[in-house]
Protein backbone atom coordinates (compact mmCIF):
# COMPACT_ATOMS: atom_id res chain seq x y z
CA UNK A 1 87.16 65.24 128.96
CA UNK A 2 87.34 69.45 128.55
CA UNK A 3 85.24 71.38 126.81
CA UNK A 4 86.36 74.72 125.83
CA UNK A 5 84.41 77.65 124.46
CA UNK A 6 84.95 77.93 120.99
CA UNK A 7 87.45 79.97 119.00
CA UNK A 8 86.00 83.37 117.76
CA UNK A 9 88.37 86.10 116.13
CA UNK A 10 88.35 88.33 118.61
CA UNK A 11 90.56 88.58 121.80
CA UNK A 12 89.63 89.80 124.86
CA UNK A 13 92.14 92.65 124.44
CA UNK A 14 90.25 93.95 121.66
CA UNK A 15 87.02 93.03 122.88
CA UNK A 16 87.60 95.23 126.01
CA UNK A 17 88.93 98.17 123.75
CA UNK A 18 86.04 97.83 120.96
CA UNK A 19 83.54 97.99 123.61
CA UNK A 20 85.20 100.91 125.48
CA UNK A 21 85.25 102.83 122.58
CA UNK A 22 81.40 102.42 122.39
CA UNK A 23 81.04 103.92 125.96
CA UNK A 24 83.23 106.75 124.80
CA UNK A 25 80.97 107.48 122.22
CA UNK A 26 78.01 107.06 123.69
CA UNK A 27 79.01 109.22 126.72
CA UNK A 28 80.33 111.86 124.56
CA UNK A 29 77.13 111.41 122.39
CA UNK A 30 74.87 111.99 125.66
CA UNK A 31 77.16 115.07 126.83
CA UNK A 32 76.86 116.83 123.18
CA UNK A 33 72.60 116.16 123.79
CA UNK A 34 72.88 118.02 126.86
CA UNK A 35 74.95 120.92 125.68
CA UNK A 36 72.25 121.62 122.77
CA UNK A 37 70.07 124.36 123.98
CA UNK A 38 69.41 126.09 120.33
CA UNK A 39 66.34 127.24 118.59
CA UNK A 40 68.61 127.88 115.59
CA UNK A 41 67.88 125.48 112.58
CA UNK A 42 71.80 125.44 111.40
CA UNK A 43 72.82 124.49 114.74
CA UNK A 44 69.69 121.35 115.08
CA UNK A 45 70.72 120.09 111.75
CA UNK A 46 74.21 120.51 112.21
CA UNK A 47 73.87 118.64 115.99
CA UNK A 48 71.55 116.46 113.80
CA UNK A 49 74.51 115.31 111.68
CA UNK A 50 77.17 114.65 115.15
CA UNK A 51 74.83 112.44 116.59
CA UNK A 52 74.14 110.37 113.40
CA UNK A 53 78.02 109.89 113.07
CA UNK A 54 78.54 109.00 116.73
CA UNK A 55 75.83 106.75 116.26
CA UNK A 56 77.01 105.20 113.24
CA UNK A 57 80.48 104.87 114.59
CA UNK A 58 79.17 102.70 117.42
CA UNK A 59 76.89 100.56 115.31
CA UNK A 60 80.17 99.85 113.15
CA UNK A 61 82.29 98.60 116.03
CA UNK A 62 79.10 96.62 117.41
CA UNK A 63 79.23 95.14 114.15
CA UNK A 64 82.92 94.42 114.09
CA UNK A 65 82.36 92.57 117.56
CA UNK A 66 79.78 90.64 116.07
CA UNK A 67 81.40 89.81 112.50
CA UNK A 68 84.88 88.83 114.80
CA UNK A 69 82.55 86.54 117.14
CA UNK A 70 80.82 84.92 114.43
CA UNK A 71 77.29 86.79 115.57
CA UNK A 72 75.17 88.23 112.83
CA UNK A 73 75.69 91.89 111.71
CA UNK A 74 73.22 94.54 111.44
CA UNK A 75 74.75 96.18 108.84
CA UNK A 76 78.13 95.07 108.14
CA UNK A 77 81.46 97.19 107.54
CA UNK A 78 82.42 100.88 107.54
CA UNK A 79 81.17 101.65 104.33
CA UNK A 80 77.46 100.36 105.61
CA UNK A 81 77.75 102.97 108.51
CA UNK A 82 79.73 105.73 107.66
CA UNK A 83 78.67 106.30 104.10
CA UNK A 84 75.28 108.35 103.48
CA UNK A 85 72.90 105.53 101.82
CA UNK A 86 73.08 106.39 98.45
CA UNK A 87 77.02 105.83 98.31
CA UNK A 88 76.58 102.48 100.19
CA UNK A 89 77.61 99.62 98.92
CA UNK A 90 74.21 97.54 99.33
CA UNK A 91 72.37 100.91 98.21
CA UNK A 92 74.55 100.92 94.88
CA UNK A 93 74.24 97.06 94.40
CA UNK A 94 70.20 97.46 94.93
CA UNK A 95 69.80 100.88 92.74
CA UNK A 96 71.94 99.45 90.04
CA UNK A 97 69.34 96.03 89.86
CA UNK A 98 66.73 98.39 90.10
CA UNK A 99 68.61 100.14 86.68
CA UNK A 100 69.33 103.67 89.13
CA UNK A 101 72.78 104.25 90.20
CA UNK A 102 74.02 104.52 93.47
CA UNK A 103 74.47 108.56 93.30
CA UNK A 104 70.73 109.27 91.69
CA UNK A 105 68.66 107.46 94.49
C-alpha cells in the first residue's frame, strides 16, 4: 500500500517561480532601504509608498501559494493587497453594513 501526498493546485513549477518572485522583491525591497539616505519629507513618504507596494505584492503571492495549497490566507486576492483599504473589497462589504461606503471611510 502507497501513500501519496495529497493533491494541492499548485505545481512545483509555479511554486518555485511564486516564491522566487518573493525573493526578488524582497531583495529589491532591502536594496531600495539602503539607497534612502533623505531628510526630505516628499522623498520618506514617497519611499514610504514603494515599500508598502513591494510589500503588498509579496503578501499577495504568499497568499496565492497558500489559497493554491489549500493553507489559510492572510488576506486573500489582489484586490485585498493592492487596493488602499477603503477601495477593498472586505472594507466596502464592512463600511456598507456599517451604512458608510467604501470611498467615505
Amino acid at each position: 500500500m502507497s501513500t501519496s501526498a495529497p493533491q494541492t493546485g499548485i505545481d512545483s513549477d509555479e511554486l518555485h517561480g511564486l516564491l522566487g518572485e518573493i525573493t526578488a522583491a524582497a531583495i529589491e525591497t532591502d536594496a531600495y532601504c539602503i539607497t534612502i539616505a533623505t531628510e526630505d519629507p516628499d522623498e520618506v513618504q514617497a519611499a514610504y509608498f514603494v515599500m508598502r507596494e513591494r510589500i503588498a505584492y509579496m503578501g499577495w503571492i504568499a497568499d496565492r501559494i497558500a489559497g493554491k495549497a489549500g493553507l489559510l490566507q492572510a488576506r486573500g486576492g489582489a484586490d485585498e493587497w493592492l487596493l488602499p483599504p477603503p477601495l477593498r473589497p472586505s472594507e466596502t462589504i464592512r463600511g456598507a453594513a456599517d451604512g458608510i461606503r467604501g470611498d467615505e471611510a
